[in-house]
PDB file of N, CA and C in Angstrom:
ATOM      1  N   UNK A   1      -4.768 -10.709 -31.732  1.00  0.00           N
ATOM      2  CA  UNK A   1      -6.168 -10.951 -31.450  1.00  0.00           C
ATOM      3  C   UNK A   1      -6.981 -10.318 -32.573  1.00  0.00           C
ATOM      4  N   UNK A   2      -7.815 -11.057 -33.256  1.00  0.00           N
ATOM      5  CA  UNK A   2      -8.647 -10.559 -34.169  1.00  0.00           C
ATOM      6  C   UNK A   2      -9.716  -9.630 -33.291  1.00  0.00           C
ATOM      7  N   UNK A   3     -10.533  -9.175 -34.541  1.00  0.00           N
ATOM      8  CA  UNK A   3     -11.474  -8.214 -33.612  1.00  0.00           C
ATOM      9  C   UNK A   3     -12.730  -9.103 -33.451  1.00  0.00           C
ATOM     10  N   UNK A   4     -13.536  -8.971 -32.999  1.00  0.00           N
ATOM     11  CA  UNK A   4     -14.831  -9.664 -32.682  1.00  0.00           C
ATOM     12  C   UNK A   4     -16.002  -8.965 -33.425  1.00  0.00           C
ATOM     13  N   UNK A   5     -16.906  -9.742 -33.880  1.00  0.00           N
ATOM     14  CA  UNK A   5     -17.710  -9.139 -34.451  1.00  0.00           C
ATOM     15  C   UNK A   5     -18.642  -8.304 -33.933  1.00  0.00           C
ATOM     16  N   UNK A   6     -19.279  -7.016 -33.795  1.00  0.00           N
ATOM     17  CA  UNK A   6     -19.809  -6.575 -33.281  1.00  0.00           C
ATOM     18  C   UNK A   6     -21.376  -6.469 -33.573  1.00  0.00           C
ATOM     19  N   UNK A   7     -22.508  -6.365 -32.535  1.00  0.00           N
ATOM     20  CA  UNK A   7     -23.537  -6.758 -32.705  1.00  0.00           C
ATOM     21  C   UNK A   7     -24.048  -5.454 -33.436  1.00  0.00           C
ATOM     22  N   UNK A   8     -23.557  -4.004 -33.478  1.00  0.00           N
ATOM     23  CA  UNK A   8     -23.985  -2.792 -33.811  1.00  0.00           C
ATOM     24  C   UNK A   8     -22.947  -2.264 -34.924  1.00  0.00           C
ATOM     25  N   UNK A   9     -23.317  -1.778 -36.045  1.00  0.00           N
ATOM     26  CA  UNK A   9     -22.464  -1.053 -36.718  1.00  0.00           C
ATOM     27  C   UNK A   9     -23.102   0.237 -36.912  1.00  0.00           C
ATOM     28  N   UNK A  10     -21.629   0.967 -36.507  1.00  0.00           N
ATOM     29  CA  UNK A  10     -21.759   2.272 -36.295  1.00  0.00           C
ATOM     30  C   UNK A  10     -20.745   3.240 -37.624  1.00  0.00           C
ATOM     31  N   UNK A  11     -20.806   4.500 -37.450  1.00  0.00           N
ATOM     32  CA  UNK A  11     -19.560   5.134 -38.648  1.00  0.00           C
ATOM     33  C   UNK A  11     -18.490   4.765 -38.373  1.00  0.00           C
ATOM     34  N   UNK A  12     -17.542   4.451 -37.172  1.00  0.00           N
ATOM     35  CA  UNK A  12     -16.510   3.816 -36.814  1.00  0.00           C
ATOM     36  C   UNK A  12     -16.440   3.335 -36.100  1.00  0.00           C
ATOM     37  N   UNK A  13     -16.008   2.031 -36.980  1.00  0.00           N
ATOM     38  CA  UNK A  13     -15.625   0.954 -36.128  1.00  0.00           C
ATOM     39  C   UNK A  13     -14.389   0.425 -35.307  1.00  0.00           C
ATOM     40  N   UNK A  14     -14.557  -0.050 -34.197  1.00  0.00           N
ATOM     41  CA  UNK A  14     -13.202   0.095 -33.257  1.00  0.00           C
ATOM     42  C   UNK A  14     -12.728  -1.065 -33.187  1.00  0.00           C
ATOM     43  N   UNK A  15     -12.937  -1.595 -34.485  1.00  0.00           N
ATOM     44  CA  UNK A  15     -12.647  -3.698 -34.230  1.00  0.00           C
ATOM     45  C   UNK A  15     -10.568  -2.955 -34.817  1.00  0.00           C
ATOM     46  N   UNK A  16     -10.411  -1.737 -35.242  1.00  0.00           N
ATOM     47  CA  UNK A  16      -8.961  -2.007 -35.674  1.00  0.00           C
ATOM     48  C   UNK A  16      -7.587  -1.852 -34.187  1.00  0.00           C
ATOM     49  N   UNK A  17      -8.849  -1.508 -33.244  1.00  0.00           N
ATOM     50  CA  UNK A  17      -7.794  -1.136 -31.603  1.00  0.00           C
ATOM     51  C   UNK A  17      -7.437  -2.537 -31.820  1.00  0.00           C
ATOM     52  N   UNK A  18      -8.388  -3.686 -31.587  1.00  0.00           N
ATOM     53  CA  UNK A  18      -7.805  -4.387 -31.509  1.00  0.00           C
ATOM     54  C   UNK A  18      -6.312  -5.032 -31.954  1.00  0.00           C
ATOM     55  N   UNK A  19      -5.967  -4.724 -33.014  1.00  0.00           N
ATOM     56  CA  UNK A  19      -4.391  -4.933 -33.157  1.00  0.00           C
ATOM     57  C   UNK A  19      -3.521  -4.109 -32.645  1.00  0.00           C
ATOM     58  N   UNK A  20      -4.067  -3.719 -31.807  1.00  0.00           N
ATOM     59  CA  UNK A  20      -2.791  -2.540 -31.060  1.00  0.00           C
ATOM     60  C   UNK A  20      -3.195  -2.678 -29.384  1.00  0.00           C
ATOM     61  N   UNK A  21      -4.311  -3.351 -29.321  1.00  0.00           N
ATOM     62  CA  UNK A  21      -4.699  -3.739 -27.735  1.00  0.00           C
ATOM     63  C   UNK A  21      -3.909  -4.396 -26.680  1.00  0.00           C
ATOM     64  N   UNK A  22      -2.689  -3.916 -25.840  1.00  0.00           N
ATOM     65  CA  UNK A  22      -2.081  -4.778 -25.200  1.00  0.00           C
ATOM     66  C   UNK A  22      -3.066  -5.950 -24.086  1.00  0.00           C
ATOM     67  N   UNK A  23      -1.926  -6.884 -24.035  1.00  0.00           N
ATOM     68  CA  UNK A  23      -2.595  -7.815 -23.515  1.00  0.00           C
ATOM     69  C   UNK A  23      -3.554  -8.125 -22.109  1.00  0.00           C
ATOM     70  N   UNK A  24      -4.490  -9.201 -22.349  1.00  0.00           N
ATOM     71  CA  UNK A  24      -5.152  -9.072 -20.651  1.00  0.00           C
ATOM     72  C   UNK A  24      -4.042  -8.605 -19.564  1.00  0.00           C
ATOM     73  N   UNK A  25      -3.368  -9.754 -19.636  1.00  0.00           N
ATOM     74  CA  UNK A  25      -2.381  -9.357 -18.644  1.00  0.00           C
ATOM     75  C   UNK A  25      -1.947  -7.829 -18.120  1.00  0.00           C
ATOM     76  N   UNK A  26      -1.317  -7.480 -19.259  1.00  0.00           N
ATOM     77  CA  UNK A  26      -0.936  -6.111 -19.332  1.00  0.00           C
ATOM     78  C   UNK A  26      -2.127  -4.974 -18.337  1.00  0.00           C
ATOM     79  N   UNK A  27      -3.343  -5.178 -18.836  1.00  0.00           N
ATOM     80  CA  UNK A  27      -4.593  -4.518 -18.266  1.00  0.00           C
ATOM     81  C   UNK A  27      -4.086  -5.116 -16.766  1.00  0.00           C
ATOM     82  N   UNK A  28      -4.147  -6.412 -16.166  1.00  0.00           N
ATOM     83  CA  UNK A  28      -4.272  -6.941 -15.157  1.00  0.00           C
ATOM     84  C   UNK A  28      -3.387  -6.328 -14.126  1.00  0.00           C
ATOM     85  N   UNK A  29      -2.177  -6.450 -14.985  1.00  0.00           N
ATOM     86  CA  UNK A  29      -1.004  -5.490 -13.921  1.00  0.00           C
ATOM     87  C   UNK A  29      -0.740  -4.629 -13.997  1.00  0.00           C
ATOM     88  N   UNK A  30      -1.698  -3.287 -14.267  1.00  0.00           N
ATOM     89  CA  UNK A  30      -1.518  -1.924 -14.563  1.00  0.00           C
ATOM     90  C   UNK A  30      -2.839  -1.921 -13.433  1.00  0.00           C
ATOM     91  N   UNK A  31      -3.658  -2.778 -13.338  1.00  0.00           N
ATOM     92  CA  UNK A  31      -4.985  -2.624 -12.464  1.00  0.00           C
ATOM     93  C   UNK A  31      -4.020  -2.648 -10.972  1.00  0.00           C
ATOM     94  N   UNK A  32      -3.163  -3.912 -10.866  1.00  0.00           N
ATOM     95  CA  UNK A  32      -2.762  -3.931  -9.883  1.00  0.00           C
ATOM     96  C   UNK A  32      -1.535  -3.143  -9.187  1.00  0.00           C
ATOM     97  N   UNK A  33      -1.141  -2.180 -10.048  1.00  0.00           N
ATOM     98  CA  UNK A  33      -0.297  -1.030  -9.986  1.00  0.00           C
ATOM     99  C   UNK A  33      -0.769   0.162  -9.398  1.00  0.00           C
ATOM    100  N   UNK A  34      -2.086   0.519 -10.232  1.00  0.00           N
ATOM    101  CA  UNK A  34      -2.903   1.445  -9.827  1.00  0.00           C
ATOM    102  C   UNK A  34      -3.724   1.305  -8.296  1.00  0.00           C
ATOM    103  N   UNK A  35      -3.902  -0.082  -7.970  1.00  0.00           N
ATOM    104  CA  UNK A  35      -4.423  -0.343  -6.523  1.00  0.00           C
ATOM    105  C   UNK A  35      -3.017   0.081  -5.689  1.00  0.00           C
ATOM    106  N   UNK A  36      -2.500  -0.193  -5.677  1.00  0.00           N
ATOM    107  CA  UNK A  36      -0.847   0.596  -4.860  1.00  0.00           C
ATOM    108  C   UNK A  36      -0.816   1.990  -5.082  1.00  0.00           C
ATOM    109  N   UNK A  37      -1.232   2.578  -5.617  1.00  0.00           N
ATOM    110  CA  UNK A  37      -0.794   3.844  -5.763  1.00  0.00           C
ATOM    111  C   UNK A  37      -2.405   4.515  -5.419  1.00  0.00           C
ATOM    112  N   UNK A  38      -3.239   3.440  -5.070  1.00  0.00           N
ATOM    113  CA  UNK A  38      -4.480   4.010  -5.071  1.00  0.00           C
ATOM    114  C   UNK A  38      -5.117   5.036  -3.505  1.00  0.00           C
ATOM    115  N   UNK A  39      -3.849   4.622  -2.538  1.00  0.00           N
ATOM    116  CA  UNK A  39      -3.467   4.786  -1.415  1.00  0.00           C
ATOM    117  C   UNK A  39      -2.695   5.965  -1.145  1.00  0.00           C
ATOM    118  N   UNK A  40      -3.347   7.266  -0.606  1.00  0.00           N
ATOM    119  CA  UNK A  40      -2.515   8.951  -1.014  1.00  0.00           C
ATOM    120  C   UNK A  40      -1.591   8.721   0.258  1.00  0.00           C
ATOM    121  N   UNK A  41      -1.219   8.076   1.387  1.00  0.00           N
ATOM    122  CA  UNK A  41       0.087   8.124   2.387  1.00  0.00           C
ATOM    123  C   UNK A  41       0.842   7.095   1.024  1.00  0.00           C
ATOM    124  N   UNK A  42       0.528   6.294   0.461  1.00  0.00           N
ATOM    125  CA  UNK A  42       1.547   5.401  -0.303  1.00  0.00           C
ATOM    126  C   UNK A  42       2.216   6.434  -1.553  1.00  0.00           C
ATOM    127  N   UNK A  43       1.340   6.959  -1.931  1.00  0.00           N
ATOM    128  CA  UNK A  43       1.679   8.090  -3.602  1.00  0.00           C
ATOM    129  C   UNK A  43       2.127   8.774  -3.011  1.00  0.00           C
ATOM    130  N   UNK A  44       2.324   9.523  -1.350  1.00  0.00           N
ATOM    131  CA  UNK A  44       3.170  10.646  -0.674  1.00  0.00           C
ATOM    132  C   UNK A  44       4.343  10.269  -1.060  1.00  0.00           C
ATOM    133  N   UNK A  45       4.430   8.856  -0.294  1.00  0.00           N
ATOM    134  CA  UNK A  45       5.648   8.277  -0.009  1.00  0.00           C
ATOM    135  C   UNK A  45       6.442   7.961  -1.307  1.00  0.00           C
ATOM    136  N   UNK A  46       5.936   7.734  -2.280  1.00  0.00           N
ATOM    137  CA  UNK A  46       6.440   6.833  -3.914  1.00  0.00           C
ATOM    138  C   UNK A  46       7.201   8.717  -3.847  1.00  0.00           C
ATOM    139  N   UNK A  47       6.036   9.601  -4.436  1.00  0.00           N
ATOM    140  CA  UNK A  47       6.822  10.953  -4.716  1.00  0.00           C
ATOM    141  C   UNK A  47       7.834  11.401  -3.892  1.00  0.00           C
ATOM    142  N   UNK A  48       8.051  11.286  -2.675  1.00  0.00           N
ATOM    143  CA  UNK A  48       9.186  11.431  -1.740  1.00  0.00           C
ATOM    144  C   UNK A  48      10.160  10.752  -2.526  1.00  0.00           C
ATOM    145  N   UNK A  49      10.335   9.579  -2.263  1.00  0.00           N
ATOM    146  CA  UNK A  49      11.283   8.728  -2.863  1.00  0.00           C
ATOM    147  C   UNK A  49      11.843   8.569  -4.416  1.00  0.00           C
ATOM    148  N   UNK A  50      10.976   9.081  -4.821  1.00  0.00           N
ATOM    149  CA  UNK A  50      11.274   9.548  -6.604  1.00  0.00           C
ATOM    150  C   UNK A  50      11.983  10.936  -6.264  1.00  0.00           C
ATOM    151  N   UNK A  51      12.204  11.994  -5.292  1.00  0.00           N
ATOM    152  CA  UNK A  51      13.312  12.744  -5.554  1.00  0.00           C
ATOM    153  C   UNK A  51      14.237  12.772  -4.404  1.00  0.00           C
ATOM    154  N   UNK A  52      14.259  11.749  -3.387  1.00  0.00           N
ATOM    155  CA  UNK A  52      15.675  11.473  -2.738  1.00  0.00           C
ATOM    156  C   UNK A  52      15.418  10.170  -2.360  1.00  0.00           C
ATOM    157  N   UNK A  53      16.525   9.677  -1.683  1.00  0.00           N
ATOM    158  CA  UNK A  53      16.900   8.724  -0.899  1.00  0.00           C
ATOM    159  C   UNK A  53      16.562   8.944   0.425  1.00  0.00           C
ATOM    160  N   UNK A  54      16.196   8.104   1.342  1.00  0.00           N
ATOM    161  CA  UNK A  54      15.841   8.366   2.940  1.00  0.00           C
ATOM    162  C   UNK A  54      15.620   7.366   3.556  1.00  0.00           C
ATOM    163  N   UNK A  55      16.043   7.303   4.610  1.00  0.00           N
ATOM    164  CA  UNK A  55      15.764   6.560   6.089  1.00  0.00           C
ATOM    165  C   UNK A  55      14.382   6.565   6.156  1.00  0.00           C
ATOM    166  N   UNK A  56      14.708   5.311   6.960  1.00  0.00           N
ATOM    167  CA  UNK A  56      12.815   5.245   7.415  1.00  0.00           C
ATOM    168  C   UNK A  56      12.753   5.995   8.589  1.00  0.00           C
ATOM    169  N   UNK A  57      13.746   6.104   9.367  1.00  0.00           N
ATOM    170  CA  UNK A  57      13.379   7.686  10.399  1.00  0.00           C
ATOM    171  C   UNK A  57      12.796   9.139  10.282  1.00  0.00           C
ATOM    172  N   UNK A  58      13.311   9.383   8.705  1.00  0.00           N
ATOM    173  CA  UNK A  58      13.220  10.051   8.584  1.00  0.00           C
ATOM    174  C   UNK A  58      11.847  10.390   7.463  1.00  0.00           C
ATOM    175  N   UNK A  59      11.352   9.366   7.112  1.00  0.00           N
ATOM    176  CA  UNK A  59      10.084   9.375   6.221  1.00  0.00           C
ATOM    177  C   UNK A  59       8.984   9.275   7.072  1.00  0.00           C
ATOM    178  N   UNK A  60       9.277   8.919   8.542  1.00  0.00           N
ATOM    179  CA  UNK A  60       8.536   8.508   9.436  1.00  0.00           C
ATOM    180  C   UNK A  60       8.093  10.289   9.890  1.00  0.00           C
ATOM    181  N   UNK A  61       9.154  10.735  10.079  1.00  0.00           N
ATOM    182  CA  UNK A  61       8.729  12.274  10.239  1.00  0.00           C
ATOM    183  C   UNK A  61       8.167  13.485   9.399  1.00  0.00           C
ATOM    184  N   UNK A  62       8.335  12.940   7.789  1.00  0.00           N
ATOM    185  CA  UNK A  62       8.267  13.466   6.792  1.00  0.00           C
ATOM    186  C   UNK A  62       6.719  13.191   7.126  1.00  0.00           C
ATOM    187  N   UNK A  63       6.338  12.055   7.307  1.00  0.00           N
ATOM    188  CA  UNK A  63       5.058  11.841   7.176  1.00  0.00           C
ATOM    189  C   UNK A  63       3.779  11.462   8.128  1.00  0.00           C
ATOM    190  N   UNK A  64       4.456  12.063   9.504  1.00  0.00           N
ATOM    191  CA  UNK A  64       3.790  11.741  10.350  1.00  0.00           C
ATOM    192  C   UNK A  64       3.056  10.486  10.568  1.00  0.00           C
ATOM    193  N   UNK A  65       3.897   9.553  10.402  1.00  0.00           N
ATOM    194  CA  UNK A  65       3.320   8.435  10.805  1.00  0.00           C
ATOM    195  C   UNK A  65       4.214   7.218  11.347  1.00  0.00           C
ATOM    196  N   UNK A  66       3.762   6.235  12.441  1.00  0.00           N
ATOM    197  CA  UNK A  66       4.409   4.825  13.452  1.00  0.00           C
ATOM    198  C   UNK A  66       5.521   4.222  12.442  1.00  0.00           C
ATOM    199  N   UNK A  67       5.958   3.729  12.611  1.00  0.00           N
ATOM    200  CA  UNK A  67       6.895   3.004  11.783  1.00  0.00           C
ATOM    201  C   UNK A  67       6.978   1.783  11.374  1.00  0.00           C
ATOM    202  N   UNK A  68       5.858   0.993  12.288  1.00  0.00           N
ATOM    203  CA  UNK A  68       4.889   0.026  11.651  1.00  0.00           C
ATOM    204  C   UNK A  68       4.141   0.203  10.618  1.00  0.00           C
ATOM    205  N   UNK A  69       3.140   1.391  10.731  1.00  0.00           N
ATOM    206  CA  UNK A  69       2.969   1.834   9.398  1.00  0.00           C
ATOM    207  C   UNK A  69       3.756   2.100   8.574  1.00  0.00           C
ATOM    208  N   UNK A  70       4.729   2.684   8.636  1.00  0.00           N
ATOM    209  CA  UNK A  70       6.004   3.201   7.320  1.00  0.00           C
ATOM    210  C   UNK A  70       6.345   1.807   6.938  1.00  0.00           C
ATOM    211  N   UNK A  71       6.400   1.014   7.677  1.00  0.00           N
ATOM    212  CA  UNK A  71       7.078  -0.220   7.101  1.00  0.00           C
ATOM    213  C   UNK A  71       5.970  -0.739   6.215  1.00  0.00           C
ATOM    214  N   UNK A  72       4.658  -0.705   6.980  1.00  0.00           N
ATOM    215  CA  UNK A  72       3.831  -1.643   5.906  1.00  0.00           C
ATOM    216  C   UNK A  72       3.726  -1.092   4.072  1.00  0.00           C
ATOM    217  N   UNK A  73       3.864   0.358   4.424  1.00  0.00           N
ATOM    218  CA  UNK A  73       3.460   1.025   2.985  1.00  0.00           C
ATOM    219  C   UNK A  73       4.894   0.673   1.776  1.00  0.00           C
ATOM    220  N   UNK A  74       6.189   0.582   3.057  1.00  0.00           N
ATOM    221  CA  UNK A  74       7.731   0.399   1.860  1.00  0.00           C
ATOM    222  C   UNK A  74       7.529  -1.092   1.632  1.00  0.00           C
ATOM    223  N   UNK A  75       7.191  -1.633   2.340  1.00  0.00           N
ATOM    224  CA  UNK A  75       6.892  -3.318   1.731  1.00  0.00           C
ATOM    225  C   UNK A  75       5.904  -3.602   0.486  1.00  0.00           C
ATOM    226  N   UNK A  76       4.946  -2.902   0.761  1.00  0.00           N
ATOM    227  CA  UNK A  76       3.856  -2.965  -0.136  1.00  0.00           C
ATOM    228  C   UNK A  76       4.748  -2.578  -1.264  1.00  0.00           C
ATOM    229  N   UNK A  77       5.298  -1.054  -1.864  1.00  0.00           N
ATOM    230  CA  UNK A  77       5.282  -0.550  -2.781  1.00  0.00           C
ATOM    231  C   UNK A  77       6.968  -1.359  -3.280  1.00  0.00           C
ATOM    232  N   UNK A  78       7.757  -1.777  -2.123  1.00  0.00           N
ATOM    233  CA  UNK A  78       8.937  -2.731  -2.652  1.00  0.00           C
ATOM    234  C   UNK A  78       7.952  -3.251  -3.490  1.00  0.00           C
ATOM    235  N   UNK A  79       7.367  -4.347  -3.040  1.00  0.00           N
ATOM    236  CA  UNK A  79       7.128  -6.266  -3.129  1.00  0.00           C
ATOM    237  C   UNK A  79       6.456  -5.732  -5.029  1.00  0.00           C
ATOM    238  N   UNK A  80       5.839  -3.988  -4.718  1.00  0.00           N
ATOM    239  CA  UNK A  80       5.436  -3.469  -6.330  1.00  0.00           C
ATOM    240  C   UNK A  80       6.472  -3.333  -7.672  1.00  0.00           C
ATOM    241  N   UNK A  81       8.008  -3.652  -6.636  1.00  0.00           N
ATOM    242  CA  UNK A  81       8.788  -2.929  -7.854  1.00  0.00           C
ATOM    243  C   UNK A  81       9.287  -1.511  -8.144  1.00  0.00           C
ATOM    244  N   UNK A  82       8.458  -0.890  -7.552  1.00  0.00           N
ATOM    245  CA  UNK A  82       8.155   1.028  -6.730  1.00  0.00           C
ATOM    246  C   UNK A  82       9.760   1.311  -6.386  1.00  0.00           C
ATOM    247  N   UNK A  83       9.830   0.416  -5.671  1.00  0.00           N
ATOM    248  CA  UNK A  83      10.989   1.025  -4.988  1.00  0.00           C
ATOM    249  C   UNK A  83      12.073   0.085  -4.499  1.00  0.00           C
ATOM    250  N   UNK A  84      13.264   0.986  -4.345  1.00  0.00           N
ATOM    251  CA  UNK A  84      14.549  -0.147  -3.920  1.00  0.00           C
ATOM    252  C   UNK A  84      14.618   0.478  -2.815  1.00  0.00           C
ATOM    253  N   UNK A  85      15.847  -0.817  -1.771  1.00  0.00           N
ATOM    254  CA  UNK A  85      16.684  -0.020  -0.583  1.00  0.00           C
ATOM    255  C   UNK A  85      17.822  -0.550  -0.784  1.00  0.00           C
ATOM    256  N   UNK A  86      18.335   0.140  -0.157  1.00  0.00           N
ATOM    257  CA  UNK A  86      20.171  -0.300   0.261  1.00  0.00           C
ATOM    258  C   UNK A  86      20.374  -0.118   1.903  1.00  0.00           C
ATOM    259  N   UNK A  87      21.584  -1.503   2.126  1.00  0.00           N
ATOM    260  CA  UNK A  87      21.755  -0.759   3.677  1.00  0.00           C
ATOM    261  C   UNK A  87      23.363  -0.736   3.372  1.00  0.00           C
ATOM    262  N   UNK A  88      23.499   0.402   4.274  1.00  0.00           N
ATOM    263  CA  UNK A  88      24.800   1.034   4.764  1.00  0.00           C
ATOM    264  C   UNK A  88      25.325   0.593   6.465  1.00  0.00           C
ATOM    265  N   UNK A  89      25.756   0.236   6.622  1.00  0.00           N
ATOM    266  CA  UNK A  89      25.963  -0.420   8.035  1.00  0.00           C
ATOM    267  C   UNK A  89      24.653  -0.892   8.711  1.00  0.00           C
ATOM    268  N   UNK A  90      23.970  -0.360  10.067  1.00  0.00           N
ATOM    269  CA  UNK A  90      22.880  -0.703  10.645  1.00  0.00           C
ATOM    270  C   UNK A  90      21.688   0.107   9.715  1.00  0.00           C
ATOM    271  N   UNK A  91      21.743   1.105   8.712  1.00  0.00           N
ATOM    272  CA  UNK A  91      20.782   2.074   8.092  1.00  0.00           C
ATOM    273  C   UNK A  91      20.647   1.747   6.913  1.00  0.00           C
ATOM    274  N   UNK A  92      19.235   1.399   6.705  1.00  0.00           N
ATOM    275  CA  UNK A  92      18.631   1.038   5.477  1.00  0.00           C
ATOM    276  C   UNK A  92      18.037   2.219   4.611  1.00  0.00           C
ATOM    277  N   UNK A  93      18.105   2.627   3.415  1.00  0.00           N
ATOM    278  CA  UNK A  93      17.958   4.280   2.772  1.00  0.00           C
ATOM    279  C   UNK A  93      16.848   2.908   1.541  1.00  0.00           C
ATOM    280  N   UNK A  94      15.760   4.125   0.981  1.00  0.00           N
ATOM    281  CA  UNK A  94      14.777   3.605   0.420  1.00  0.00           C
ATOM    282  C   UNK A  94      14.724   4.984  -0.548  1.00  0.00           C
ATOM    283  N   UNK A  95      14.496   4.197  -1.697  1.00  0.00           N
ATOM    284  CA  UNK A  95      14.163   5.321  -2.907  1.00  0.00           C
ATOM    285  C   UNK A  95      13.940   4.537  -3.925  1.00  0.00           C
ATOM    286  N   UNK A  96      12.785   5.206  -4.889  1.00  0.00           N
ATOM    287  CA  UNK A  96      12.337   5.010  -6.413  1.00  0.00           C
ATOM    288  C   UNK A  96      13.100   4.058  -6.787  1.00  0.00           C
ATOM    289  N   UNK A  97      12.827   3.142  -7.263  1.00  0.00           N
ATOM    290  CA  UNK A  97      13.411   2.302  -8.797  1.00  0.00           C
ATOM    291  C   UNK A  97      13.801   2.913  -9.525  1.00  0.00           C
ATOM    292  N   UNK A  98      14.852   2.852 -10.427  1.00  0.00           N
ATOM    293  CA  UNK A  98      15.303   3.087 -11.359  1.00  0.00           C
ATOM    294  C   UNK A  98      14.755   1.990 -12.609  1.00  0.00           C
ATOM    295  N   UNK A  99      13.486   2.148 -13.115  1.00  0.00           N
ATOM    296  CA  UNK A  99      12.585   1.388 -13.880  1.00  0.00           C
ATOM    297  C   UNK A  99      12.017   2.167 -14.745  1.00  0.00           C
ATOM    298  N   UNK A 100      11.785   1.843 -16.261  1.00  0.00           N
ATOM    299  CA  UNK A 100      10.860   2.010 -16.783  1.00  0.00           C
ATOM    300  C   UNK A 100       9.211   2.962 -16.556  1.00  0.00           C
ATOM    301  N   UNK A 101       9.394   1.709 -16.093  1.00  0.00           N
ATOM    302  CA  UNK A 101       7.957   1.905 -14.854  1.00  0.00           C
ATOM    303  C   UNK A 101       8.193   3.138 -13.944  1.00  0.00           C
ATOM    304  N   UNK A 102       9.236   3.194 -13.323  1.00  0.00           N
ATOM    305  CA  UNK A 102       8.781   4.421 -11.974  1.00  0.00           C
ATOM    306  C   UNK A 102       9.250   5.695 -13.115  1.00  0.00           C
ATOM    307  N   UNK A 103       9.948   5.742 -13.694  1.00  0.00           N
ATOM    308  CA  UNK A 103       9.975   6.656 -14.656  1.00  0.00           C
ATOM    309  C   UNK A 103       9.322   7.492 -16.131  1.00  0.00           C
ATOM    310  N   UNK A 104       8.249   6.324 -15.885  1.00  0.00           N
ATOM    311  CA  UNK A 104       7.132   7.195 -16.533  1.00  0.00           C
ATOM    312  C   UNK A 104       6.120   7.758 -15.554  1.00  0.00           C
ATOM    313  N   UNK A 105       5.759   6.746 -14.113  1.00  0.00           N
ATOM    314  CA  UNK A 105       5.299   7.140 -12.895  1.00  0.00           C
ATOM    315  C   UNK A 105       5.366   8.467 -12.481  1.00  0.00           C
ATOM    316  N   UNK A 106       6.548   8.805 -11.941  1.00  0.00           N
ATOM    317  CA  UNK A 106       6.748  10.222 -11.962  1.00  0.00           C
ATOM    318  C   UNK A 106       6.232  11.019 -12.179  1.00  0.00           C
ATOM    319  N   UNK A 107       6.636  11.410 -13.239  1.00  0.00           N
ATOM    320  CA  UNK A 107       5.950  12.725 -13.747  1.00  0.00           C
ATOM    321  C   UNK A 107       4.545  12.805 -14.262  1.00  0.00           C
ATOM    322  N   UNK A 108       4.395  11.708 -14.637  1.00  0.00           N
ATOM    323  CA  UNK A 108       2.446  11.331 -14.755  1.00  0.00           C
ATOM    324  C   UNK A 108       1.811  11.824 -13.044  1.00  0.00           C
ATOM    325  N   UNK A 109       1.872  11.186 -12.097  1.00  0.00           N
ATOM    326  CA  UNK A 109       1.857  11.432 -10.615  1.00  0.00           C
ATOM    327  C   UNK A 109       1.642  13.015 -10.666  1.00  0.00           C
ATOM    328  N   UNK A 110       3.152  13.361 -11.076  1.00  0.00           N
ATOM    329  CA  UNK A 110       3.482  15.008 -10.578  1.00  0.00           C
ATOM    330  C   UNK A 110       2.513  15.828 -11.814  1.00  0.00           C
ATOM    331  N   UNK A 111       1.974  15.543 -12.889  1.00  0.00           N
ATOM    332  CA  UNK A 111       1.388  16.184 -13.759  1.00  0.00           C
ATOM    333  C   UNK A 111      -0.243  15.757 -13.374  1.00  0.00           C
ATOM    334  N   UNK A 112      -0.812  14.881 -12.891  1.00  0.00           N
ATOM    335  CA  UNK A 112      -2.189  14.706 -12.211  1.00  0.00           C
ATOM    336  C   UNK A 112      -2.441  15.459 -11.116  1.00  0.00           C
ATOM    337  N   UNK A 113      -1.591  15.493  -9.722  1.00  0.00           N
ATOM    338  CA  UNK A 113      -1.367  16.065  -8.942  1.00  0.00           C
ATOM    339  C   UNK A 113      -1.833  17.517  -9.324  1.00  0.00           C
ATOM    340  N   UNK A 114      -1.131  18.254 -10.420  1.00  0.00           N
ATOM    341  CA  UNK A 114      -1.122  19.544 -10.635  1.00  0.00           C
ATOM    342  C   UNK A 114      -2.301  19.776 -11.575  1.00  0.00           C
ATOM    343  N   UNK A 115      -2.678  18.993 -11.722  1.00  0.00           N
ATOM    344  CA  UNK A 115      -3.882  19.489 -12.563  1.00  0.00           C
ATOM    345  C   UNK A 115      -5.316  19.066 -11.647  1.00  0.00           C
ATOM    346  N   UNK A 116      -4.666  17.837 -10.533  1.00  0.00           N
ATOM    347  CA  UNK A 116      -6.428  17.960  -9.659  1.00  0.00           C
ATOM    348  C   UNK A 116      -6.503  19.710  -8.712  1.00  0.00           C
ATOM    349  N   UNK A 117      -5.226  19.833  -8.559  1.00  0.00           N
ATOM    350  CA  UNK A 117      -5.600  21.224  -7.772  1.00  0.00           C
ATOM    351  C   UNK A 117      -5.808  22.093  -8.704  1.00  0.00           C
ATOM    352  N   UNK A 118      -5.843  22.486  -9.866  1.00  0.00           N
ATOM    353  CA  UNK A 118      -6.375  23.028 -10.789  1.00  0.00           C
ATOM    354  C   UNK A 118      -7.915  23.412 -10.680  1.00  0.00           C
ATOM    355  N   UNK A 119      -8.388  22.312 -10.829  1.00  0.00           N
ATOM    356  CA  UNK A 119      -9.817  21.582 -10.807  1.00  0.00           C
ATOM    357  C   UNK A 119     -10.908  22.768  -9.557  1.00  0.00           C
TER     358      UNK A 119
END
């Protein structure tokens, strides 16, 4: 993408981001990443699952909440890519992706986290 001409010239000019600007898209599905995670029972749940594996029985207690709800938030953040499951006989275990993505997630999460209580 070339840069566009700008109606103001200033001491620097920012027409050179443009060759390094990832794409709309890119913006589009980082917007829609950030709306999933924009949800603090959903970012509980993502950070749970980024350091174990667990039952939904047991996330249900982790997090005080119905299991209708637990289900709606692991669907959501599946259908995101967020997260995998596996089942083992009748027991389904849910944890982090092993992605790109949830692996820069992480510790970005755990390094915001620690710096809003800072604040």
């Amino acid at each position: 993408m070339s840069a566009p001409r700008l109606p103001h010239e200033h001491h620097l000019h920012p027409g050179h981001l443009f060759d390094h600007m990832p794409a709309t898209e890119a913006f589009s599905a980082t917007a829609e990443l950030m709306k999933l995670l924009s949800d603090p029972t959903r970012l509980r749940l993502f950070w749970i699952l980024c350091h174990c594996e667990e039952c939904p029985a047991n996330l249900s207690a982790l997090l005080s909440m119905s299991g209708p709800a637990l289900s709606h938030h692991l669907k959501l953040l599946r259908s995101g890519g967020l997260i995998q499951s596996r089942r083992e006989g009748k027991e389904v275990y849910y944890r982090a992706a092993d992605t790109p993505c949830v692996r820069a997630l992480h510790p970005m999460i755990e390094e915001i986290a620690e710096l809003s209580c800072l604040a």
